[in-house]
Protein backbone atom coordinates (compact mmCIF):
# COMPACT_ATOMS: atom_id res chain seq x y z
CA UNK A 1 1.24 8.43 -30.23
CA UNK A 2 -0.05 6.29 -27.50
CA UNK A 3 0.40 6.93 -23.83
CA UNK A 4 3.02 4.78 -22.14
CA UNK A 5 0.44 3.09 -20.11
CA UNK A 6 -1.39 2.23 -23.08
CA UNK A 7 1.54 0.62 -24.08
CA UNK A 8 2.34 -1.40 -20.76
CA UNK A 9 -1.17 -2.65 -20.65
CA UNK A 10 -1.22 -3.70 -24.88
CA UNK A 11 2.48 -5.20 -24.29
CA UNK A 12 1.09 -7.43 -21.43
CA UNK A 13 -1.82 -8.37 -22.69
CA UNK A 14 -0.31 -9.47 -26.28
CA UNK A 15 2.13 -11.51 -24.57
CA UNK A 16 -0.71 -13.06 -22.27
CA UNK A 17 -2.59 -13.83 -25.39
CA UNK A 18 0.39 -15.63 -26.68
CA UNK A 19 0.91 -17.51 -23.79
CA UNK A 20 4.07 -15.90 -22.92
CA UNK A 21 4.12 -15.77 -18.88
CA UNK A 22 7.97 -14.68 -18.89
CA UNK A 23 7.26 -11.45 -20.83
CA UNK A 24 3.46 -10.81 -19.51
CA UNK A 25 5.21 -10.69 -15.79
CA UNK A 26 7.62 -8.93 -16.97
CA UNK A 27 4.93 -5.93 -17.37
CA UNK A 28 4.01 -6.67 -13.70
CA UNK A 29 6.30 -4.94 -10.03
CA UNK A 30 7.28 -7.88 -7.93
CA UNK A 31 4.40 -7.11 -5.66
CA UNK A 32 1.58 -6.46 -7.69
CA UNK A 33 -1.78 -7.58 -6.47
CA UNK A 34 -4.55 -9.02 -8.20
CA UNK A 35 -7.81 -8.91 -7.14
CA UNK A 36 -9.87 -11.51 -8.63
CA UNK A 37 -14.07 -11.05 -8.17
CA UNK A 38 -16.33 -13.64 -7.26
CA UNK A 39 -17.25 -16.43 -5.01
CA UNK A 40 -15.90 -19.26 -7.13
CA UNK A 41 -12.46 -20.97 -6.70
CA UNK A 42 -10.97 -18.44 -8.60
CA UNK A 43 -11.73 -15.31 -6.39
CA UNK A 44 -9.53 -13.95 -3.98
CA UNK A 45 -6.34 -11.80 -3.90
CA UNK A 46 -2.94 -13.08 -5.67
CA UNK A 47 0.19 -11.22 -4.26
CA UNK A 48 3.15 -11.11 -6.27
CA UNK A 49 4.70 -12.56 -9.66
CA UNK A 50 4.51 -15.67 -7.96
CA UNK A 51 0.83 -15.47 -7.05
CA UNK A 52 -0.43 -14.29 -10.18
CA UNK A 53 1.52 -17.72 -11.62
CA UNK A 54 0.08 -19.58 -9.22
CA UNK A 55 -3.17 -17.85 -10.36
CA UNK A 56 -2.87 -18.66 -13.98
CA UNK A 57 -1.58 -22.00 -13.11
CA UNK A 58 -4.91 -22.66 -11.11
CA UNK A 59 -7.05 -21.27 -14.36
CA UNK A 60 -4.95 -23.56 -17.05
CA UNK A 61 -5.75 -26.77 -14.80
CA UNK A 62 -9.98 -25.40 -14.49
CA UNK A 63 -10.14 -24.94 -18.34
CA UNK A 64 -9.92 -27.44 -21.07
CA UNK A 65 -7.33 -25.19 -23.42
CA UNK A 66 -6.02 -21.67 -22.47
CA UNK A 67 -8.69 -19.31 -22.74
CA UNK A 68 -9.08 -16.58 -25.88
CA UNK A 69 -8.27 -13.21 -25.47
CA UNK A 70 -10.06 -10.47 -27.97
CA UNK A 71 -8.99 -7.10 -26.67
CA UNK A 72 -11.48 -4.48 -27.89
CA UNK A 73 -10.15 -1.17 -26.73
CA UNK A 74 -7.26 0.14 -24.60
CA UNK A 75 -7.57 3.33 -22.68
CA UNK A 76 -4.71 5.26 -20.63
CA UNK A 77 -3.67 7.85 -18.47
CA UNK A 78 -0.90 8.82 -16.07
CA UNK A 79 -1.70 6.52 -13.42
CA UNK A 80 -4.03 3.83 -14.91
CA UNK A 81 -4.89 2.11 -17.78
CA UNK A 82 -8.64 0.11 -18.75
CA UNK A 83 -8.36 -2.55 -21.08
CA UNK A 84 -11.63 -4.21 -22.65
CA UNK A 85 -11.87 -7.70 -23.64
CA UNK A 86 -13.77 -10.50 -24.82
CA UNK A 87 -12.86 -13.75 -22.93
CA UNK A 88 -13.64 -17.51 -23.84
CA UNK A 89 -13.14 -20.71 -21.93
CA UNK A 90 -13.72 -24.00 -22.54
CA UNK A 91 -14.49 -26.28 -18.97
CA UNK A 92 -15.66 -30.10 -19.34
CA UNK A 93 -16.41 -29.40 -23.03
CA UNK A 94 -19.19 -25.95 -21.86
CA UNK A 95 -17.81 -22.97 -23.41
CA UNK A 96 -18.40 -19.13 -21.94
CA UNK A 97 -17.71 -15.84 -23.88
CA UNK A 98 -18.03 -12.65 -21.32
CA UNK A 99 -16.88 -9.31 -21.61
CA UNK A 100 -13.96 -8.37 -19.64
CA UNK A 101 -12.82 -5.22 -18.02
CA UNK A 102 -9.28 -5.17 -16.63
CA UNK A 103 -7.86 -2.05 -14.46
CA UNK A 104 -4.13 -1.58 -14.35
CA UNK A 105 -2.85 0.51 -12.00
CA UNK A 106 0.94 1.04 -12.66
CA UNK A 107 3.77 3.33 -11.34
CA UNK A 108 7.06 3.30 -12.99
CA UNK A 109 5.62 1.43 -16.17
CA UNK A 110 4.99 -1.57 -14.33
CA UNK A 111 1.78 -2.94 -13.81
CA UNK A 112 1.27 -2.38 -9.83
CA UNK A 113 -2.71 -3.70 -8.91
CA UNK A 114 -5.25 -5.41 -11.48
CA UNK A 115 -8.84 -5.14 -10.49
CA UNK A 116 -10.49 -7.90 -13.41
CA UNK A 117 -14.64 -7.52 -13.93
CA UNK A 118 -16.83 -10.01 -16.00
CA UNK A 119 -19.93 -8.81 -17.65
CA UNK A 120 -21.73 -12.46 -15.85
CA UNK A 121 -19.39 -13.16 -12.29
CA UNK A 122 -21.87 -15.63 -11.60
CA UNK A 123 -21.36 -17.56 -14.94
CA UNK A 124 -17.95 -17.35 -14.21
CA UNK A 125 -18.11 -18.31 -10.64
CA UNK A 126 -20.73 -21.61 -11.71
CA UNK A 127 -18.19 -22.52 -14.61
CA UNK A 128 -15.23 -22.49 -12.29
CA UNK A 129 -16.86 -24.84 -9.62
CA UNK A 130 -18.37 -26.93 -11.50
């Protein structure tokens, strides 16, 4: 059996993947906080179900298509949950493929901070702004 976080953080994602928005903020407390790394126009902190729209809103108008999502491994405890990934986006025709590492931290099975890592935050950040 899985641990409830495990399950948060798999629910979320899944619906993420499927472009579902309604049900992947569903997963999320109305003032979660996303920290997003970098330098490029992405980076910076997005407060709330409405700023993590706003984030994704600001990622679908960057990239050509959504980007993939190939989720490699979930791992959970009481307070936190890692989930590994392989992302792909398409800008101005240049794909990028990175590894992803997303920490959850949630309280009352809902998704309370996201800290988001790339395996290349400078491909990311020259992708992004260019």
């Amino acid at each position: 059996m899985a641990h409830p976080n495990e399950e948060v953080a798999r629910s979320a994602t899944e619906a993420l993947s499927k472009g579902d928005m309604e049900g992947f903020l569903g997963h999320h407390r109305d003032d979660v906080v996303v920290h997003f790394p970098g330098r490029g126009p992405m980076a910076g902190d997005y407060r709330g179900k409405n700023g993590v729209g706003e984030m994704f809103q600001k990622q679908m108008q960057m990239l050509d298509s959504p980007p993939q999502i190939e989720t490699h491994d979930i791992l959970a405890n009481d307070d936190h949950a890692v989930v590994l990934n392989k992302v792909r986006g398409t800008r101005h025709g240049k794909t990028l493929e990175q590894q992803q590492v997303v920490v959850l931290h949630i309280k009352g099975g809902k998704i309370a901070e996201v800290w988001l890592q790339f395996s290349d935050q400078q491909a990311m950040d020259e992708m992004a702004s260019s």
